[in-house]
Protein backbone atom coordinates (compact mmCIF):
# COMPACT_ATOMS: atom_id res chain seq x y z
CA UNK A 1 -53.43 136.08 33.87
CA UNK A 2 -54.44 133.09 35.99
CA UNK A 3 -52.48 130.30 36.24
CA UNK A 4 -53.37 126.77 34.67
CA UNK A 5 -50.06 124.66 35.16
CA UNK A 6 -50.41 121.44 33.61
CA UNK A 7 -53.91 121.23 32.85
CA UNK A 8 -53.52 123.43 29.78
CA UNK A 9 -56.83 124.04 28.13
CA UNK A 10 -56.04 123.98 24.33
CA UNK A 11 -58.74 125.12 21.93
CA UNK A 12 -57.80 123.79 18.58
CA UNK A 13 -59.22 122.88 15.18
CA UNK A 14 -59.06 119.04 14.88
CA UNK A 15 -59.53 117.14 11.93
CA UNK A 16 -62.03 113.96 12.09
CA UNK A 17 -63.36 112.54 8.80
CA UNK A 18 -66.65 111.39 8.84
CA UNK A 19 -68.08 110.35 5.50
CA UNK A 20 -65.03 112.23 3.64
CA UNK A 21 -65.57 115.36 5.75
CA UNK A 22 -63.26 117.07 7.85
CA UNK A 23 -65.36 117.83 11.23
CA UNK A 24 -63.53 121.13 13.27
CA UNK A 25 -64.31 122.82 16.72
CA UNK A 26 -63.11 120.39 18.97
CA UNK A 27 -62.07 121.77 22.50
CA UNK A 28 -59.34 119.49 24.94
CA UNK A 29 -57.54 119.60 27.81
CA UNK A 30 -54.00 118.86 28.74
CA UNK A 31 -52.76 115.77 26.37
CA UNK A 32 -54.23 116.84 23.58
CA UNK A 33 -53.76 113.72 20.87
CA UNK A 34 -54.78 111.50 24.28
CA UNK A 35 -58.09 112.87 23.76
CA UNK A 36 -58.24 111.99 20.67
CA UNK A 37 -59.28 108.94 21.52
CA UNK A 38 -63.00 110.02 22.48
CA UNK A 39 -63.28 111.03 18.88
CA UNK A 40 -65.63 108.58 17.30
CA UNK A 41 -64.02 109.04 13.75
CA UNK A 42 -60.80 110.66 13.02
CA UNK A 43 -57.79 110.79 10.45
CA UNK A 44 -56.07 107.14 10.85
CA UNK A 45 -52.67 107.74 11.34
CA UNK A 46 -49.02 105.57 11.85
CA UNK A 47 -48.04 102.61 9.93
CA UNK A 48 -50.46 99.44 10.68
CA UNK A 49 -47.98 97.04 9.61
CA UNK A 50 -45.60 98.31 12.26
CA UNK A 51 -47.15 97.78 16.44
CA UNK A 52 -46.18 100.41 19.07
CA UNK A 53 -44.37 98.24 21.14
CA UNK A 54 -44.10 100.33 24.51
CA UNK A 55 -47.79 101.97 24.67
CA UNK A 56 -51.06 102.53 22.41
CA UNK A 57 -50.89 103.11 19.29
CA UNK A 58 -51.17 106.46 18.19
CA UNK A 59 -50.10 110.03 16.94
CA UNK A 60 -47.90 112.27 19.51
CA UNK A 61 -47.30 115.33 17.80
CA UNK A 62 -49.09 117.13 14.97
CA UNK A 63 -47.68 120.12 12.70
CA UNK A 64 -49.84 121.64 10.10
CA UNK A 65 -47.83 123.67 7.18
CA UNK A 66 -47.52 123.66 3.62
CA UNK A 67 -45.24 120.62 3.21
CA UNK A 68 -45.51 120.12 -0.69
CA UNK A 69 -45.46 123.36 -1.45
CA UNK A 70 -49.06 123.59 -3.54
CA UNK A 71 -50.73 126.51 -1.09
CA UNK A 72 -52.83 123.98 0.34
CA UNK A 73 -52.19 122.82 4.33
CA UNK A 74 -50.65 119.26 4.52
CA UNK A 75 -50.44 117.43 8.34
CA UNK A 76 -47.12 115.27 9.49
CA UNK A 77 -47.81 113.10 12.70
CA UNK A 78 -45.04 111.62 14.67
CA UNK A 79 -46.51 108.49 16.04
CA UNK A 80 -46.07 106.29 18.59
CA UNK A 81 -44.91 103.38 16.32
CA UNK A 82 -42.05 105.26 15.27
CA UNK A 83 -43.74 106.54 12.10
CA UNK A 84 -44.09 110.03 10.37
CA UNK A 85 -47.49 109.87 8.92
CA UNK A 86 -48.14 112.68 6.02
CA UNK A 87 -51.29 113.89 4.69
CA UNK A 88 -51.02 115.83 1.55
CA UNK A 89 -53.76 118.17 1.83
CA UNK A 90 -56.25 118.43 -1.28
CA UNK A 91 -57.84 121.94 -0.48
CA UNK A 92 -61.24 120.89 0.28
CA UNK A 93 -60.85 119.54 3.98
CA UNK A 94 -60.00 116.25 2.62
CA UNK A 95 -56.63 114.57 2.54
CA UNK A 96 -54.44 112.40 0.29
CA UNK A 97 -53.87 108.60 1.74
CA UNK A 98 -50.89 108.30 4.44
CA UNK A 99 -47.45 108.50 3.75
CA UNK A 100 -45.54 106.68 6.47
CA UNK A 101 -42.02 107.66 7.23
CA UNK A 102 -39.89 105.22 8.89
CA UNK A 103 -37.44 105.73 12.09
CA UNK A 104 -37.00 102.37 13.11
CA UNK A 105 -37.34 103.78 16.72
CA UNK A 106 -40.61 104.13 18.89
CA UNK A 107 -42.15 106.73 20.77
CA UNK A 108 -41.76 109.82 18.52
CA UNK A 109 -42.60 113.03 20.05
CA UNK A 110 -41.86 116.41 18.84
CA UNK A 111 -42.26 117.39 14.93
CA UNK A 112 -40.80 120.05 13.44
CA UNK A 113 -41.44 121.09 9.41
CA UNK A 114 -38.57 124.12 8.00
CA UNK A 115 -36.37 124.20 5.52
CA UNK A 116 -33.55 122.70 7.13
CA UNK A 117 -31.45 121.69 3.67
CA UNK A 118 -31.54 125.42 2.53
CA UNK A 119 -33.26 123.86 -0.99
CA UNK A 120 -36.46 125.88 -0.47
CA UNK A 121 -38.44 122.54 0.22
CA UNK A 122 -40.10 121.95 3.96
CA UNK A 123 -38.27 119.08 5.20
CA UNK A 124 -39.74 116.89 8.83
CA UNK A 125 -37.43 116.93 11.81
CA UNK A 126 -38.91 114.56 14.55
CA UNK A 127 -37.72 113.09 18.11
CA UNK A 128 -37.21 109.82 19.63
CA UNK A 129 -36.01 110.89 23.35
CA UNK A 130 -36.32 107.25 25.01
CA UNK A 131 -33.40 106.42 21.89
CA UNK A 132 -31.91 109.98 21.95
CA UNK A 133 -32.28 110.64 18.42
CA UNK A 134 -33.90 113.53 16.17
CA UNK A 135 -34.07 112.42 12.33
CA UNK A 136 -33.73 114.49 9.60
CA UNK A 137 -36.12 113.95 6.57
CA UNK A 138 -35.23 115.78 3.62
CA UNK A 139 -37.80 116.56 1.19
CA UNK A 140 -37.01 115.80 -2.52
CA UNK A 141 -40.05 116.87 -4.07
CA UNK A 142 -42.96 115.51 -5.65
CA UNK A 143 -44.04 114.01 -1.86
CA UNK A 144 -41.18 111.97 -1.53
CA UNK A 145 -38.63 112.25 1.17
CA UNK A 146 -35.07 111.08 1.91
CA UNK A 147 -34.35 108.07 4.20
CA UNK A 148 -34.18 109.50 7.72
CA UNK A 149 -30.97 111.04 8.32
CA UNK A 150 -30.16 110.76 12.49
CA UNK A 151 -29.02 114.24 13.44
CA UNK A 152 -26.17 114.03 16.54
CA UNK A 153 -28.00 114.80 19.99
């Protein structure tokens, strides 16, 4: 096994539309949303009404799972803005438009989708480490979520 520290080569399937079609195969190294960026077209994704106030704008964090519960993959992104974007997936590589969750933080990082509320539904669990707070948002069905509850760090 050789050893690849920090430069982690990730081969992963990355969504891009382009004319309404999800484009895969893409193959990055270390930060992978960072090279995102060289994408030409991809899946817009935080809040535009709400800037990133202490770097670029953009997602940090990515979890793919079943969110709505229709056997179809949906996306969550936390973002840099302090959003939780959600794409409902519509089975044929193409997506609802955004839902944006609000924090009222910045720089989210990691996402986390389970059923933490024990109701059967997937609910989002995301960080904000420069605040030092996770929030909680339960899912209520139907593609709606709670407001974010902030879990004690």
């Amino acid at each position: 096994m050789r050893d690849i520290g920090l430069s982690v080569e990730i081969f992963s399937r990355l969504a891009a539309f382009a004319g309404g079609a999800l484009l895969f195969a893409v193959s990055a190294h270390a930060q992978l949303f960072t090279n995102l960026q060289t994408l030409g077209t991809r899946v817009a994704v935080g809040d535009p009404s709400i800037p990133a106030e202490f770097s670029v704008d953009g997602p940090k964090g990515i979890v793919a799972d079943d969110i709505d519960g229709d056997g179809k993959p949906d996306l969550a992104v936390s973002n840099n803005d302090g959003t939780v974007t959600v794409l409902f997936g519509l089975g044929d590589g193409r997506f609802t438009p955004p839902l944006h969750l609000q924090t009222g933080e910045q720089e989210l990082r990691g996402i986390v989708c389970a059923d933490f509320t024990g109701d059967g539904r997937l609910d989002i669990i995301v960080a904000a480490p420069y605040a030092g707070q996770i929030f909680l948002f339960a899912n209520l069905g139907a593609r709606s979520f709670d407001q974010p509850v902030i879990l004690d760090t």
